[in-house]
PDB file of N, CA and C in Angstrom:
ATOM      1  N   UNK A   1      54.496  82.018 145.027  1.00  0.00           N
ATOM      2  CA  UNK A   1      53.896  82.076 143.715  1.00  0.00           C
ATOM      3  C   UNK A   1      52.652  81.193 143.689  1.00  0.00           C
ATOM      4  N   UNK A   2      51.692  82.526 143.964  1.00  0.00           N
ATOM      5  CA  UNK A   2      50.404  81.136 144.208  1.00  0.00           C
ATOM      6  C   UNK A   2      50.164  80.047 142.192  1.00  0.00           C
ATOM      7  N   UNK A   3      49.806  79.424 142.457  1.00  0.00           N
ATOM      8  CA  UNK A   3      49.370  78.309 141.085  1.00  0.00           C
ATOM      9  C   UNK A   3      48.212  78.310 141.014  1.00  0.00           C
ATOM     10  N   UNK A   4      47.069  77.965 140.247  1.00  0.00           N
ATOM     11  CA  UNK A   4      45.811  77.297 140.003  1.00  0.00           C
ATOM     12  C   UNK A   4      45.658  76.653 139.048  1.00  0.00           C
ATOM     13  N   UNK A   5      45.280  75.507 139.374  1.00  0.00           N
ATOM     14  CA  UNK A   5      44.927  74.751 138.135  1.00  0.00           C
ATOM     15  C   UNK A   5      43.423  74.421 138.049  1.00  0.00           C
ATOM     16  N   UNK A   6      42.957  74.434 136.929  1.00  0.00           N
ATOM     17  CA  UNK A   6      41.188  74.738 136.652  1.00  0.00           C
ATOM     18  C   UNK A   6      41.566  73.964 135.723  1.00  0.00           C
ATOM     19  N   UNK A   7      40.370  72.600 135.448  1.00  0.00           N
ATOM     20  CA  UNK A   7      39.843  71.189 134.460  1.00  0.00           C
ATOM     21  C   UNK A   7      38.821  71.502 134.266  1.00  0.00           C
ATOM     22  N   UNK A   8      38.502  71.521 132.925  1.00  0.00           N
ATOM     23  CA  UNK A   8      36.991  71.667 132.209  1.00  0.00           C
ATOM     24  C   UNK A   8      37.065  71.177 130.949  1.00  0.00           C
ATOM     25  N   UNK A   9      35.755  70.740 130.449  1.00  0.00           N
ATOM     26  CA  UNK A   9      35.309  70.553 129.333  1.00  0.00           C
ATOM     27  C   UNK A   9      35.584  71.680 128.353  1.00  0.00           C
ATOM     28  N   UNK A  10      36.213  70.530 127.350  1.00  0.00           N
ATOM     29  CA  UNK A  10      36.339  72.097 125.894  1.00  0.00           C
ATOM     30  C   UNK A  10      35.276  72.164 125.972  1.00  0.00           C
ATOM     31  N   UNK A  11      35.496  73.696 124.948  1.00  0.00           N
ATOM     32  CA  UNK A  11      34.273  73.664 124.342  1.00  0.00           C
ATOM     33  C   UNK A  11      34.297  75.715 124.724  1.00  0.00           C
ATOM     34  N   UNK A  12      34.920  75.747 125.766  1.00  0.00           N
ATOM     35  CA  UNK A  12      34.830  77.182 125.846  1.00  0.00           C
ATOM     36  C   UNK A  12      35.212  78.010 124.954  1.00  0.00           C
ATOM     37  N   UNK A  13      35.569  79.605 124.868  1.00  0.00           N
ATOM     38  CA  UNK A  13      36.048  80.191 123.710  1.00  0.00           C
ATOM     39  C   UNK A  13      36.961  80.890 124.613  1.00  0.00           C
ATOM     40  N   UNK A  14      38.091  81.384 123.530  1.00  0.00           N
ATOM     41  CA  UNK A  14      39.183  81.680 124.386  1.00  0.00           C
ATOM     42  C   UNK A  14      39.010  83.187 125.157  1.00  0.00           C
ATOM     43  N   UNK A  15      38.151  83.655 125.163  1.00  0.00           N
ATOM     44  CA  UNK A  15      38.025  84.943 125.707  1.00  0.00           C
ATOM     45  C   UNK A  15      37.077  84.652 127.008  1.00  0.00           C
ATOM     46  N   UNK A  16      36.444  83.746 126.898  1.00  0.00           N
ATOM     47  CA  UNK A  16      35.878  82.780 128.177  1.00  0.00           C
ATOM     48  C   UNK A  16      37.176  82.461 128.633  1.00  0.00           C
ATOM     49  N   UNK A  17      37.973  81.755 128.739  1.00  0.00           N
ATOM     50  CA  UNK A  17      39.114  81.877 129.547  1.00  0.00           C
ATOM     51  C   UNK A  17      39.689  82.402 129.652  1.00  0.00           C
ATOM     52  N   UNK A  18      40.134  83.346 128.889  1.00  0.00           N
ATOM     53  CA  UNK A  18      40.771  85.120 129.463  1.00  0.00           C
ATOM     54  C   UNK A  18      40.222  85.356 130.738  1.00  0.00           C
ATOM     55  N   UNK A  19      38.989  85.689 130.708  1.00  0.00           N
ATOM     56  CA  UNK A  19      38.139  86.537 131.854  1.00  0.00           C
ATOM     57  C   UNK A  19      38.503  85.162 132.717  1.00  0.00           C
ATOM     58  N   UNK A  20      38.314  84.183 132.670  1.00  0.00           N
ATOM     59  CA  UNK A  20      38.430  83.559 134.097  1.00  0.00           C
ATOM     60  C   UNK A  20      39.549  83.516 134.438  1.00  0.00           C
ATOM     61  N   UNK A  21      40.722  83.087 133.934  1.00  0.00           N
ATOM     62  CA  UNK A  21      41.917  83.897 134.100  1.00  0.00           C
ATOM     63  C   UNK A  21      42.375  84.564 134.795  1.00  0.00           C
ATOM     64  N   UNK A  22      41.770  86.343 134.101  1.00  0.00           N
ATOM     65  CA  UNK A  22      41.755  87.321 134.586  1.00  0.00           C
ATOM     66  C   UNK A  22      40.851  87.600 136.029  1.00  0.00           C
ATOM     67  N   UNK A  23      40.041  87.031 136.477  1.00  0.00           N
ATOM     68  CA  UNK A  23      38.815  87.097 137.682  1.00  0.00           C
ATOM     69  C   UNK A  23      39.887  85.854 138.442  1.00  0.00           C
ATOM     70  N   UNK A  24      40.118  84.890 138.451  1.00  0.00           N
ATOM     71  CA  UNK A  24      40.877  84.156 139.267  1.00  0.00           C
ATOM     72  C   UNK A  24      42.202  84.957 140.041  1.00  0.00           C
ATOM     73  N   UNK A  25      42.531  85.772 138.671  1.00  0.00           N
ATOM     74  CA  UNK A  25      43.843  86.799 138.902  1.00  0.00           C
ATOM     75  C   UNK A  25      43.698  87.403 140.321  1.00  0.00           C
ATOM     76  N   UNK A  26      42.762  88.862 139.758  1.00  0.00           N
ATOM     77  CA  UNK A  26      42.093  89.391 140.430  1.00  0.00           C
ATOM     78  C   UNK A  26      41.812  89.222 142.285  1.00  0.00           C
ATOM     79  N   UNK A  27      41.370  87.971 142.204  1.00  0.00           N
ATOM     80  CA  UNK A  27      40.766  87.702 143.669  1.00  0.00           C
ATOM     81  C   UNK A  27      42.047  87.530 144.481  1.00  0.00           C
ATOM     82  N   UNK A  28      43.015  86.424 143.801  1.00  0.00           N
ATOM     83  CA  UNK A  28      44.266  86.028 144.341  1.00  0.00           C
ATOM     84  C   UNK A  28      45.249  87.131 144.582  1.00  0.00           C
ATOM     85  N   UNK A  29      45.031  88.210 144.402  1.00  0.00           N
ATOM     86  CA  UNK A  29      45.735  89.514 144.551  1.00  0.00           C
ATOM     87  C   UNK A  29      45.011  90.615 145.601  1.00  0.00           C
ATOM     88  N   UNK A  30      43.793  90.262 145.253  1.00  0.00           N
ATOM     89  CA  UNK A  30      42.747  90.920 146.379  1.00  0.00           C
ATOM     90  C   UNK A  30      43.390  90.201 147.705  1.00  0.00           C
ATOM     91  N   UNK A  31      42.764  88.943 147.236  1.00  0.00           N
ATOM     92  CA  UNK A  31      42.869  88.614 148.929  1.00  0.00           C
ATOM     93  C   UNK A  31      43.708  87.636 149.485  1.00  0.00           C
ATOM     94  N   UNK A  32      45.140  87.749 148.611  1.00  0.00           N
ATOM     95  CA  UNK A  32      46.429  87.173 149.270  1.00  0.00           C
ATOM     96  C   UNK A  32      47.581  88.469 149.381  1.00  0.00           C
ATOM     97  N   UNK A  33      47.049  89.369 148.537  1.00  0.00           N
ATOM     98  CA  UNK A  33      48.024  90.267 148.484  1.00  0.00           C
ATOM     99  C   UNK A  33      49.427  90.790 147.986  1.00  0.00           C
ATOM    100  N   UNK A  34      49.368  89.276 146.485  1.00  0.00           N
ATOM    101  CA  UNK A  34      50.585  89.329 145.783  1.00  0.00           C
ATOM    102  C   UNK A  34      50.358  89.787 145.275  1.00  0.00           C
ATOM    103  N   UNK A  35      51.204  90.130 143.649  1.00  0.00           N
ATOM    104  CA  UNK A  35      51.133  90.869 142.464  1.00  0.00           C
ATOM    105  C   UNK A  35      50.673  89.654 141.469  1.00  0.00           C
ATOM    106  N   UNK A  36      50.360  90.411 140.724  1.00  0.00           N
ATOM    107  CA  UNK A  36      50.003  89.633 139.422  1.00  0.00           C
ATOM    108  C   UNK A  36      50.592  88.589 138.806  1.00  0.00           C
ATOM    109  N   UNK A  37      51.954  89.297 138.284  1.00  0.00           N
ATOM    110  CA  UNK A  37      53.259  88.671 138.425  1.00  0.00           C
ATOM    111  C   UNK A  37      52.903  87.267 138.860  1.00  0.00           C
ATOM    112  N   UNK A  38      53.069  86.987 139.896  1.00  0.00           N
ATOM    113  CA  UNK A  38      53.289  86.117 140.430  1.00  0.00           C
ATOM    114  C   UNK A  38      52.242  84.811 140.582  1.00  0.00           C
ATOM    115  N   UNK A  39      51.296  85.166 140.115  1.00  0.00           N
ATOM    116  CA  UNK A  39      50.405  84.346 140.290  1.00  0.00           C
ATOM    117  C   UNK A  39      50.438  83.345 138.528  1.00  0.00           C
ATOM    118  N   UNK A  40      50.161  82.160 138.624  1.00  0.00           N
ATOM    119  CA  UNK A  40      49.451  81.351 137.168  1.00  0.00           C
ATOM    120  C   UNK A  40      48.992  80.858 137.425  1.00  0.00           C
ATOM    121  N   UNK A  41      48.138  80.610 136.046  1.00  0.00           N
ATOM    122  CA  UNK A  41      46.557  79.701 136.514  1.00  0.00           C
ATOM    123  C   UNK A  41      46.597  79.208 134.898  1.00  0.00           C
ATOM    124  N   UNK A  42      46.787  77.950 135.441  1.00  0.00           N
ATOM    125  CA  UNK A  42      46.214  76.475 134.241  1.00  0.00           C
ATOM    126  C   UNK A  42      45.016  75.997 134.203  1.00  0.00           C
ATOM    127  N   UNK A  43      45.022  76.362 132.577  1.00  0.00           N
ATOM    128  CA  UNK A  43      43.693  76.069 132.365  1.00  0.00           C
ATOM    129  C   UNK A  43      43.928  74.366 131.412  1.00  0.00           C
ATOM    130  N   UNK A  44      42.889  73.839 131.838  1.00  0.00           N
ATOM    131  CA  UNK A  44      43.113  72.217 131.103  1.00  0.00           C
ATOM    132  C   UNK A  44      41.580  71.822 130.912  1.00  0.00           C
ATOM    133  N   UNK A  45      41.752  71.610 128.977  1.00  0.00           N
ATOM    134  CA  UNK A  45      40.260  71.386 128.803  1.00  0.00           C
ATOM    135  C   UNK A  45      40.838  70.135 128.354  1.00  0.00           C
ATOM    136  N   UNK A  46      39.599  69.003 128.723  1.00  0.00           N
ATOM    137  CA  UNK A  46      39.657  67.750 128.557  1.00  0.00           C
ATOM    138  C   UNK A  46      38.166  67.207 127.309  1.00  0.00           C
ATOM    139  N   UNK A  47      38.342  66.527 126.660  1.00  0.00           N
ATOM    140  CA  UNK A  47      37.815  66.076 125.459  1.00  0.00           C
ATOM    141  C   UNK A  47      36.071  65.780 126.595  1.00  0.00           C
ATOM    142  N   UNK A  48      34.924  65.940 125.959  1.00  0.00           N
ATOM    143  CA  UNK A  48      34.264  65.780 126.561  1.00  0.00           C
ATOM    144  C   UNK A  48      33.744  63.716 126.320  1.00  0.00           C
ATOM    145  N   UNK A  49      34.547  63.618 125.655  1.00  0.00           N
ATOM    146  CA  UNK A  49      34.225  62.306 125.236  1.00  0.00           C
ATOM    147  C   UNK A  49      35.124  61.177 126.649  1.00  0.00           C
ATOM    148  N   UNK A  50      35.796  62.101 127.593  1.00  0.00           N
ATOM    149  CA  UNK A  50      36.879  61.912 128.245  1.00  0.00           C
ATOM    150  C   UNK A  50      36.491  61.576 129.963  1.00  0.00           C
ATOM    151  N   UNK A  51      35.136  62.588 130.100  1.00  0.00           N
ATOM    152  CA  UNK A  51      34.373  63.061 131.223  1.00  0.00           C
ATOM    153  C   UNK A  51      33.354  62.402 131.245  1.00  0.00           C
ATOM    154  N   UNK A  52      32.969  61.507 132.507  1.00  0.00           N
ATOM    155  CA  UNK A  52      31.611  60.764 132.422  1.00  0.00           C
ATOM    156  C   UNK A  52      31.147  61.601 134.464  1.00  0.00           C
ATOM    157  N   UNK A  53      29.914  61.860 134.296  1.00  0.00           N
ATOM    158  CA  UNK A  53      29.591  61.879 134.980  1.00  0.00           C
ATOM    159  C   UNK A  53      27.940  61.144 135.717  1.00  0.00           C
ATOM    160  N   UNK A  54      27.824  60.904 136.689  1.00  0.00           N
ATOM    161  CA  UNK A  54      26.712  59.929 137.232  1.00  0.00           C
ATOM    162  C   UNK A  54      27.032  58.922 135.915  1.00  0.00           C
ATOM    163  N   UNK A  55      28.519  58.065 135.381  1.00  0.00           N
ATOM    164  CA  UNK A  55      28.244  57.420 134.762  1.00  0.00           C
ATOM    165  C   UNK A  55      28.145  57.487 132.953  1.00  0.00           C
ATOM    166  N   UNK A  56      27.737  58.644 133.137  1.00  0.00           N
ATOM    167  CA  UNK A  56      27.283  58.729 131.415  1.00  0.00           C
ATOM    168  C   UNK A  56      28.423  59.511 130.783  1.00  0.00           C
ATOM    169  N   UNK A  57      29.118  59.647 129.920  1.00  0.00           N
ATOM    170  CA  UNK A  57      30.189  60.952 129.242  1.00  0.00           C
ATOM    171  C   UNK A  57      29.347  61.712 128.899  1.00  0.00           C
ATOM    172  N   UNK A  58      30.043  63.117 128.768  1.00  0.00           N
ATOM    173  CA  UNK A  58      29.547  64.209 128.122  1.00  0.00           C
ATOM    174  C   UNK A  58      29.234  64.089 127.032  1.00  0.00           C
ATOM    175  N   UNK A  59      30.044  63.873 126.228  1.00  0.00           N
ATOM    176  CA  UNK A  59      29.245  63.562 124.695  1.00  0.00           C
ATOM    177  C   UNK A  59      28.567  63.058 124.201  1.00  0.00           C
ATOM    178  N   UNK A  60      27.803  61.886 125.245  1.00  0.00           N
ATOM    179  CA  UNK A  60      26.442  61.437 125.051  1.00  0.00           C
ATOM    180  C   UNK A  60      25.151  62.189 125.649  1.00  0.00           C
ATOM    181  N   UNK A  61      25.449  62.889 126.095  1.00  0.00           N
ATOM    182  CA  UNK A  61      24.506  64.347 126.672  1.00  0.00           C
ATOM    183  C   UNK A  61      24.451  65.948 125.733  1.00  0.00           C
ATOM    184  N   UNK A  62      22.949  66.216 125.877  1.00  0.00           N
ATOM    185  CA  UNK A  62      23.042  67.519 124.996  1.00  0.00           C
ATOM    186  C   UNK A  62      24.093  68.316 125.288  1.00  0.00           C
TER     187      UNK A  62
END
């Protein structure tokens, strides 16, 4: 039972994560050769106030 777990910044809309979801689905069935079924994929949005990168958080950036 393959897993994925995917971390991002809210902020997406939930049909933005459908499709990635669904396209993560997709590939993992392409090219491992399970069923659908079997596959999940976690999605985890983290507060952008949460995420600093080179230092700075997101929420101090446009």
């Amino acid at each position: 039972m393959p897993a994925v777990q995917i971390t991002m910044a809210e902020g997406r809309t939930q049909d933005q994560k459908r499709a990635v979801a669904r396209r993560v689905t997709d590939v993992l069935v392409e090219e491992l050769g399970v069923s659908p079924d079997a596959i999940t994929v976690y999605i985890y949005e983290i507060g952008r106030d949460h995420i600093a990168k080179s230092g700075v958080f997101l929420s101090d950036t446009a």
